[in-house]
PDB file of N, CA and C in Angstrom:
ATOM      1  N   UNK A   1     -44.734   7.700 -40.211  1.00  0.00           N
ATOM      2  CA  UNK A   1     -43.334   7.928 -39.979  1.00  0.00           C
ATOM      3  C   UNK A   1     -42.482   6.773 -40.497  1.00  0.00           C
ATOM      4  N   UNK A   2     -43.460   5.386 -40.263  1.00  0.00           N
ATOM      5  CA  UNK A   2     -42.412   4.118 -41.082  1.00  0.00           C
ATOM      6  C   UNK A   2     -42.204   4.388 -42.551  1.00  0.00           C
ATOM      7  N   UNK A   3     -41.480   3.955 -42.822  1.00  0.00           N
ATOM      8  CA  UNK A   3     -41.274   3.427 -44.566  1.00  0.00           C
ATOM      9  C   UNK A   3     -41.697   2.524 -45.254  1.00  0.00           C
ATOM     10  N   UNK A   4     -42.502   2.612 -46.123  1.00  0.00           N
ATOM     11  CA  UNK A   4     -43.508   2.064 -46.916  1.00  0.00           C
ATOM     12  C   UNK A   4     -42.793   0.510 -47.082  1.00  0.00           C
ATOM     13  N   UNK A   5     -43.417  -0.670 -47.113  1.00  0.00           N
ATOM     14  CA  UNK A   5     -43.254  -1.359 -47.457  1.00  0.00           C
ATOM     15  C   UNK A   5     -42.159  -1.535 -48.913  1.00  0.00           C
ATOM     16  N   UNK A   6     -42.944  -0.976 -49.657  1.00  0.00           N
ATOM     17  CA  UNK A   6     -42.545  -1.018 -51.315  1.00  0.00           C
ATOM     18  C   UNK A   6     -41.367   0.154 -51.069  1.00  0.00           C
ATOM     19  N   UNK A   7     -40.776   0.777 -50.276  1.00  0.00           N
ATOM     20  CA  UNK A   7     -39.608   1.310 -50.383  1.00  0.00           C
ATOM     21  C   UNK A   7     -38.610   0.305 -49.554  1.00  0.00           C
ATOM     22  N   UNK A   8     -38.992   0.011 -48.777  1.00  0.00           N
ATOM     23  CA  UNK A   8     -37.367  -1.179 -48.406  1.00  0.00           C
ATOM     24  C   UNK A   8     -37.235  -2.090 -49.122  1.00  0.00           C
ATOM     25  N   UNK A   9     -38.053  -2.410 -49.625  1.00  0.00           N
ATOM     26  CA  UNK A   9     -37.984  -4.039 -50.568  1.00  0.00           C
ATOM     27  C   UNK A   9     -37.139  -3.134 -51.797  1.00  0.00           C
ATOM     28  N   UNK A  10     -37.139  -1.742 -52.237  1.00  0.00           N
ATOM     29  CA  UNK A  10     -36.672  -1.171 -53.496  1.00  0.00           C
ATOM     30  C   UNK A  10     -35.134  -0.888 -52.345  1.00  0.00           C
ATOM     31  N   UNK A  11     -35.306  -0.511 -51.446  1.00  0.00           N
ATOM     32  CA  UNK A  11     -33.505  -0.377 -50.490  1.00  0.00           C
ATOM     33  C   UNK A  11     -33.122  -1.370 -50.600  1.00  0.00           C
ATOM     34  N   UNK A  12     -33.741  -2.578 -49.953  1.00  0.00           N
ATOM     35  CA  UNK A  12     -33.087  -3.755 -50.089  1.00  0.00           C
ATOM     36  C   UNK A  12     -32.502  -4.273 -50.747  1.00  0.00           C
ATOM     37  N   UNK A  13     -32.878  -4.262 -52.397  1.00  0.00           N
ATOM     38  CA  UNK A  13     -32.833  -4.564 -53.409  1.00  0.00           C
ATOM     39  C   UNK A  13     -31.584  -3.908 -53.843  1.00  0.00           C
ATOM     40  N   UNK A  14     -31.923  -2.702 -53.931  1.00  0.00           N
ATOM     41  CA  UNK A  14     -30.549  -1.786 -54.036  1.00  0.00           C
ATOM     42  C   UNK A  14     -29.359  -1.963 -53.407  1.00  0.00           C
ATOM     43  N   UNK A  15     -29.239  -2.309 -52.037  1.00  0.00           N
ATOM     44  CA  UNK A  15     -28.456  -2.555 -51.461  1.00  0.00           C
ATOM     45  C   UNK A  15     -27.668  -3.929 -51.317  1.00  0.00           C
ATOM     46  N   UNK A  16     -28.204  -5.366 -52.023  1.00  0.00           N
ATOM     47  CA  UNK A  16     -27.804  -6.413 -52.674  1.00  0.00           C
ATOM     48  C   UNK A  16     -27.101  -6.750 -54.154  1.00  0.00           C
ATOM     49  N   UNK A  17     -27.665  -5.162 -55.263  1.00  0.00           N
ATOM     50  CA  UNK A  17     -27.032  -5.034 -55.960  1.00  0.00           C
ATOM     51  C   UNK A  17     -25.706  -4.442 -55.835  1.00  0.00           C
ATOM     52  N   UNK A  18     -25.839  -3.783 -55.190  1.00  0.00           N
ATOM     53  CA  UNK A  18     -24.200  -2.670 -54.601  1.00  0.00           C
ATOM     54  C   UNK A  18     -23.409  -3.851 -54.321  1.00  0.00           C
ATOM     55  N   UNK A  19     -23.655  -3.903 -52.591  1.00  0.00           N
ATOM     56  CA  UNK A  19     -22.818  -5.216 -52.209  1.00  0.00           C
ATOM     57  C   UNK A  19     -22.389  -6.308 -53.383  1.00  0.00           C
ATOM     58  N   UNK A  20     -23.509  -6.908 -53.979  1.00  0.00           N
ATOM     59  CA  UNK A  20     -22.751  -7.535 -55.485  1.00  0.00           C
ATOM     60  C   UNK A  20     -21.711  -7.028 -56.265  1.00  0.00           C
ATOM     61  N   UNK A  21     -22.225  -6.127 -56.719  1.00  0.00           N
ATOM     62  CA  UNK A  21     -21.062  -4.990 -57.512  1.00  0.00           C
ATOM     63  C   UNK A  21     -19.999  -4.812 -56.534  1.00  0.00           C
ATOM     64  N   UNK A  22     -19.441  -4.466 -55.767  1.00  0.00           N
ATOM     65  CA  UNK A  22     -18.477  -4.523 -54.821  1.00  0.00           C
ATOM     66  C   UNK A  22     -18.082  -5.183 -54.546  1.00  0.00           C
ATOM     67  N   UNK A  23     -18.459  -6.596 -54.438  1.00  0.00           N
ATOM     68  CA  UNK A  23     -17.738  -7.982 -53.998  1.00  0.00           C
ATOM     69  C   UNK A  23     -17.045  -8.452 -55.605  1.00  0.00           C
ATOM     70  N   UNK A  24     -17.231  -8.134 -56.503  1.00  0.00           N
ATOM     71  CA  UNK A  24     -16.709  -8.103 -58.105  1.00  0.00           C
ATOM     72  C   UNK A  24     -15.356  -7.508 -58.455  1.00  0.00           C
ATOM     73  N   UNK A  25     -15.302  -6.335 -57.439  1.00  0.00           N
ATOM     74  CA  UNK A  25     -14.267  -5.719 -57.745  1.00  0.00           C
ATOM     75  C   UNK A  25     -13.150  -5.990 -57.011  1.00  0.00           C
ATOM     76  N   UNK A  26     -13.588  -6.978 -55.853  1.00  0.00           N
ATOM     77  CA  UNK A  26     -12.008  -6.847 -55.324  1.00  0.00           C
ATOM     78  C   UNK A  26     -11.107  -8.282 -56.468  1.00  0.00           C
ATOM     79  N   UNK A  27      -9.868  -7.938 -56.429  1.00  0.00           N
ATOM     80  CA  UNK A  27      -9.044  -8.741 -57.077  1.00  0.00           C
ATOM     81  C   UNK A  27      -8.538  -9.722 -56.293  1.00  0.00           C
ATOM     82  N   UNK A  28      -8.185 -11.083 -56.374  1.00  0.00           N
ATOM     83  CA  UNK A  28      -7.581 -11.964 -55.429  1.00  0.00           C
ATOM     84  C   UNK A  28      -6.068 -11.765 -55.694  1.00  0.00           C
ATOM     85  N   UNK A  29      -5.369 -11.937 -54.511  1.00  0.00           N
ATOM     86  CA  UNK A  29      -3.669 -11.392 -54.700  1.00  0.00           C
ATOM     87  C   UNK A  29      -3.157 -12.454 -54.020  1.00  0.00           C
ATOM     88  N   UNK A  30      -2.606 -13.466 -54.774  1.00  0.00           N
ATOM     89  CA  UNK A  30      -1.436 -14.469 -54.319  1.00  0.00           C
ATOM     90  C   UNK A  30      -0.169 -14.953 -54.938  1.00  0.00           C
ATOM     91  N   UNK A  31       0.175 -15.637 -53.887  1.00  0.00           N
ATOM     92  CA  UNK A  31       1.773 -15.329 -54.903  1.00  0.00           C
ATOM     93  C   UNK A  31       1.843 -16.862 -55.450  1.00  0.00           C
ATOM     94  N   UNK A  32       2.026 -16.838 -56.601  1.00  0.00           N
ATOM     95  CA  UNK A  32       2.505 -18.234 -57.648  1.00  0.00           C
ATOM     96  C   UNK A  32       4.065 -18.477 -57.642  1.00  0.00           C
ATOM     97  N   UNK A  33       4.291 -19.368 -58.514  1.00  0.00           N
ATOM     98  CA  UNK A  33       5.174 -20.236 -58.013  1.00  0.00           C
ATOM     99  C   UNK A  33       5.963 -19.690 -59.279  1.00  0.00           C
ATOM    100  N   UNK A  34       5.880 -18.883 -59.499  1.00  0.00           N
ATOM    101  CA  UNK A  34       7.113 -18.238 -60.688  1.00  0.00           C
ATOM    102  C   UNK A  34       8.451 -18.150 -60.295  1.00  0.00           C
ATOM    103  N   UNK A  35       7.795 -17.684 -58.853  1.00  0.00           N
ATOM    104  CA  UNK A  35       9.439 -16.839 -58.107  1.00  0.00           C
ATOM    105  C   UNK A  35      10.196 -18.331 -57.968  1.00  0.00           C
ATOM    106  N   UNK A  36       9.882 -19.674 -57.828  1.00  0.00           N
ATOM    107  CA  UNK A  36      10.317 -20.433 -57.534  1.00  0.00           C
ATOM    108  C   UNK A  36      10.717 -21.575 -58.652  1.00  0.00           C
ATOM    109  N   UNK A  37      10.778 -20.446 -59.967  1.00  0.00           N
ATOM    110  CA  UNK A  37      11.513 -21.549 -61.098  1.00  0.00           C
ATOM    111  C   UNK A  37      12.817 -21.193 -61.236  1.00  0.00           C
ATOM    112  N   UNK A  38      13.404 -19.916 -60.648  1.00  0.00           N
ATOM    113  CA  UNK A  38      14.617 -19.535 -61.093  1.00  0.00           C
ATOM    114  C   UNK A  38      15.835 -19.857 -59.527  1.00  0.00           C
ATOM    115  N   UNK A  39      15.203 -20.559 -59.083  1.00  0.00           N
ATOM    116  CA  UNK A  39      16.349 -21.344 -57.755  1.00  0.00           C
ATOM    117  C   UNK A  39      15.692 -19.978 -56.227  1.00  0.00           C
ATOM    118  N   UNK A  40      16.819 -20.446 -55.072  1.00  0.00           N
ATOM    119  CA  UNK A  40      16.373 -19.599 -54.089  1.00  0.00           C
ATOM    120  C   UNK A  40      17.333 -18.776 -53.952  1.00  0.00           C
ATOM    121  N   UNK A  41      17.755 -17.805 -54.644  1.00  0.00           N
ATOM    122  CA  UNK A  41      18.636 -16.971 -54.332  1.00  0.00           C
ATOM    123  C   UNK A  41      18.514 -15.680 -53.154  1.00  0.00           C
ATOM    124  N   UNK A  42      19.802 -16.163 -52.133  1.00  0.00           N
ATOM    125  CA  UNK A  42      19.577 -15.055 -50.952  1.00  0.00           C
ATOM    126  C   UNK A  42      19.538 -13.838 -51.120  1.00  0.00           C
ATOM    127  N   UNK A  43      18.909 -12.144 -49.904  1.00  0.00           N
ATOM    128  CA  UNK A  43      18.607 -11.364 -50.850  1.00  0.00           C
ATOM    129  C   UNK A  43      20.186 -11.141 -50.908  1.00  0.00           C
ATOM    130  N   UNK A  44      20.362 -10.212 -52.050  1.00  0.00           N
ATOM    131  CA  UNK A  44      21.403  -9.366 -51.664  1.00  0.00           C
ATOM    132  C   UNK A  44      22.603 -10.239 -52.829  1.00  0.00           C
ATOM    133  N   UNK A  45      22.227 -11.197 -53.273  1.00  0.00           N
ATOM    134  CA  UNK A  45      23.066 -12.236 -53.548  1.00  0.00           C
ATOM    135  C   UNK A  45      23.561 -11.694 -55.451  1.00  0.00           C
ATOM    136  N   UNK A  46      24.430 -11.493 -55.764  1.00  0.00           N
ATOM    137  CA  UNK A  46      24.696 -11.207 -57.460  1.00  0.00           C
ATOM    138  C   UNK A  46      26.246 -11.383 -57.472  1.00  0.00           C
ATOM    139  N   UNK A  47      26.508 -11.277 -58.632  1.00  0.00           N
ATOM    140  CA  UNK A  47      28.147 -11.238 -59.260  1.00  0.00           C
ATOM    141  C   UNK A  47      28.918 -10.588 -58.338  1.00  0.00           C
ATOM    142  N   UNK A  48      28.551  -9.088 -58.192  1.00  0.00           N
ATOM    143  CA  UNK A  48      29.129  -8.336 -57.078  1.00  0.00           C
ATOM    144  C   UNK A  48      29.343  -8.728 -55.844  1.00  0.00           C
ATOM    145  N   UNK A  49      28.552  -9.246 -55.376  1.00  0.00           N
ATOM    146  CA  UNK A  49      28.595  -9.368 -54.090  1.00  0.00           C
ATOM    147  C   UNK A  49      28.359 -11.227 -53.667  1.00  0.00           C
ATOM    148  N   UNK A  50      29.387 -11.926 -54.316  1.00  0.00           N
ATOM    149  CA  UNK A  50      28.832 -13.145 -54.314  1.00  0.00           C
ATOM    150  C   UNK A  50      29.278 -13.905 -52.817  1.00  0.00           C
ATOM    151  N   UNK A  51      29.889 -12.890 -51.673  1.00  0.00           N
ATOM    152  CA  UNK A  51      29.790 -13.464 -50.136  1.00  0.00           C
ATOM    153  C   UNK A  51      28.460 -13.796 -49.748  1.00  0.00           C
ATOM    154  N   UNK A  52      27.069 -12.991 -50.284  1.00  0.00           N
ATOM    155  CA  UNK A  52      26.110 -12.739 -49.809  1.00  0.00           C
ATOM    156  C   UNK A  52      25.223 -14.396 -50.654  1.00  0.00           C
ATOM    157  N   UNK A  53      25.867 -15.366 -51.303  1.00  0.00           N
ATOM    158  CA  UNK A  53      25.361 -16.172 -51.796  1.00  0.00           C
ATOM    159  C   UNK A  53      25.301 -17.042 -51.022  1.00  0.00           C
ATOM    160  N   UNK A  54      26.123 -17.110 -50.384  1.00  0.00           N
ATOM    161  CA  UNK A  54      26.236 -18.593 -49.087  1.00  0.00           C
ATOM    162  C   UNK A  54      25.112 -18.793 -48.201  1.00  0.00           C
ATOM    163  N   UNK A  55      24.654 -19.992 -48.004  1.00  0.00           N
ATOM    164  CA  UNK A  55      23.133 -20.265 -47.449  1.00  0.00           C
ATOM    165  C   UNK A  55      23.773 -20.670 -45.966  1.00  0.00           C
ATOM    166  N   UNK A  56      22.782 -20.245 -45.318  1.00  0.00           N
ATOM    167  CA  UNK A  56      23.634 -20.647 -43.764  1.00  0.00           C
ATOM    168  C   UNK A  56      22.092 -21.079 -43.392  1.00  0.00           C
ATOM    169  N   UNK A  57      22.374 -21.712 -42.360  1.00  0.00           N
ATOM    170  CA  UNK A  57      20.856 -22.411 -41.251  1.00  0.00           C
ATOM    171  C   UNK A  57      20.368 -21.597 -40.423  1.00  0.00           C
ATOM    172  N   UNK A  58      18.701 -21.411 -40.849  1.00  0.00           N
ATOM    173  CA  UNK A  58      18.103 -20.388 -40.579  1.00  0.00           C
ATOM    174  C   UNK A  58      18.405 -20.429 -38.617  1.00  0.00           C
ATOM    175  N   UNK A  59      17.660 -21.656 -38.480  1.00  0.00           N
ATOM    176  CA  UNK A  59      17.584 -21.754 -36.846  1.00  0.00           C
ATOM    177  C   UNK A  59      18.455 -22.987 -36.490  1.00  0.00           C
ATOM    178  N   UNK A  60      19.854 -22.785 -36.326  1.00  0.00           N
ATOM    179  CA  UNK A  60      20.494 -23.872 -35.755  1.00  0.00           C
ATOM    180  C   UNK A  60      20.191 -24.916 -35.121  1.00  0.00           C
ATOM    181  N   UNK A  61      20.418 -25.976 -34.688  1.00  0.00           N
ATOM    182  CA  UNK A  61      20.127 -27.484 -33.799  1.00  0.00           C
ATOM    183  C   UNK A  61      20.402 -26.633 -32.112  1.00  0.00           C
ATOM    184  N   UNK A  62      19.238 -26.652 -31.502  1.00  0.00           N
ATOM    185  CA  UNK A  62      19.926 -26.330 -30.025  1.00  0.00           C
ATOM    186  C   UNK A  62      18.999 -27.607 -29.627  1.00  0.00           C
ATOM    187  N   UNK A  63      20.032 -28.225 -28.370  1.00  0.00           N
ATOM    188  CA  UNK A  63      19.468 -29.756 -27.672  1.00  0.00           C
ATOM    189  C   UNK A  63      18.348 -29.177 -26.301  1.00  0.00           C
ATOM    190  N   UNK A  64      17.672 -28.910 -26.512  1.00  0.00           N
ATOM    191  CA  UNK A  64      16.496 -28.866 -25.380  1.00  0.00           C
ATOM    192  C   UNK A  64      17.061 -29.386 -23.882  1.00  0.00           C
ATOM    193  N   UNK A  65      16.124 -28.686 -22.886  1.00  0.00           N
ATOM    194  CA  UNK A  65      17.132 -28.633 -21.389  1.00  0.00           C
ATOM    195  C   UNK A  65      15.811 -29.063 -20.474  1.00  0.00           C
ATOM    196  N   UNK A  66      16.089 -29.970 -19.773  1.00  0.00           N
ATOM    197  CA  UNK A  66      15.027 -30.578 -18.971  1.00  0.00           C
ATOM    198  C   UNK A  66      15.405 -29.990 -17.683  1.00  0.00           C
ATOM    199  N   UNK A  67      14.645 -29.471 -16.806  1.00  0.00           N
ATOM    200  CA  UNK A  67      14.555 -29.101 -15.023  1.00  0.00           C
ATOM    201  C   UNK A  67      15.329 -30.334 -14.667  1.00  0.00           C
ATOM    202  N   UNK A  68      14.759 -31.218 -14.766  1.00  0.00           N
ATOM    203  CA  UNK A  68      15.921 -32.338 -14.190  1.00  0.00           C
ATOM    204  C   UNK A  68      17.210 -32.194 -14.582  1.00  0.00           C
ATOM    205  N   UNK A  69      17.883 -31.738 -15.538  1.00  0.00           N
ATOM    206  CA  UNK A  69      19.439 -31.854 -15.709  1.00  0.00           C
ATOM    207  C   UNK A  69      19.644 -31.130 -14.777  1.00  0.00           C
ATOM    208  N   UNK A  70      18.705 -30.117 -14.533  1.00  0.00           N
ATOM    209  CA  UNK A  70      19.670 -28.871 -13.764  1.00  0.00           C
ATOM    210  C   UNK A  70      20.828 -28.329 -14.615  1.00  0.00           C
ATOM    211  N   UNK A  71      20.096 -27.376 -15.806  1.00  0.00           N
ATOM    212  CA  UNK A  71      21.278 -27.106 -17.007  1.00  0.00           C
ATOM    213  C   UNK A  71      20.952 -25.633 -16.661  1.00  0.00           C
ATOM    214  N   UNK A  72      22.161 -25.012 -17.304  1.00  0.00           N
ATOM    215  CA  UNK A  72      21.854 -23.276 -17.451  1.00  0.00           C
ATOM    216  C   UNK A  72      20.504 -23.234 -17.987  1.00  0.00           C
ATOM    217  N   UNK A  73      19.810 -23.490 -18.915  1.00  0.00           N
ATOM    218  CA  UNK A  73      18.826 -22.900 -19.387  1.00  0.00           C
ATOM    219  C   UNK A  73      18.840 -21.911 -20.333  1.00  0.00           C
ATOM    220  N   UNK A  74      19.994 -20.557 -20.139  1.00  0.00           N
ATOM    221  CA  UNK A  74      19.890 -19.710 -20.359  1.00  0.00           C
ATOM    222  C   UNK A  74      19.769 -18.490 -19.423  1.00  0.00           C
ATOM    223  N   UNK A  75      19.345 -18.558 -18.106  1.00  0.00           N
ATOM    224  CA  UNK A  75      18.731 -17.638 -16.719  1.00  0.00           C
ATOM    225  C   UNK A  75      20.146 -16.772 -16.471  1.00  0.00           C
ATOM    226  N   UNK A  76      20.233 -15.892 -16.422  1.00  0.00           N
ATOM    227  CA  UNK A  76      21.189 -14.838 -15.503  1.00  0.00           C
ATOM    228  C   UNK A  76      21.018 -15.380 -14.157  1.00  0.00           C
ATOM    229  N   UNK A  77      22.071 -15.321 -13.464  1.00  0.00           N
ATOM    230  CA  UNK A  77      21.956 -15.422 -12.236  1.00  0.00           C
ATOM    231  C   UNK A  77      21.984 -13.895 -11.378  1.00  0.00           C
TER     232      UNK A  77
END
């Protein structure tokens, strides 16, 4: 009922060539630095619509709140 010796060593075999062949085909996909010779333009940003050019700060300066101040925090009351 087992499988012959000399047939798994021929599966095996087979099945190291596949996996090889398959690990060949995938393509590596990353992004180069092309996009980053022509400046950082925001999206949306052209002749037409040149409001949409203005760079604003992604995450503003907020001053951090210690339990000891006893500051809003932020909490609803």
């Amino acid at each position: 009922m087992g499988m012959s010796k000399t047939i798994k060593v021929i599966f095996s075999l087979a099945l190291v060539v596949f996996l090889a062949l398959a690990a060949t085909k995938i393509e590596a996909r990353y992004i180069d630095y092309g996009a980053l010779h022509h400046g950082d333009p925001s999206f949306g940003c052209s002749k037409l619509h040149p409001q949409f050019c203005k760079k604003q700060e992604a995450n503003p300066y907020k001053r951090g709140c210690e339990t000891e101040e006893r500051c809003d925090r932020g909490l609803k009351k």
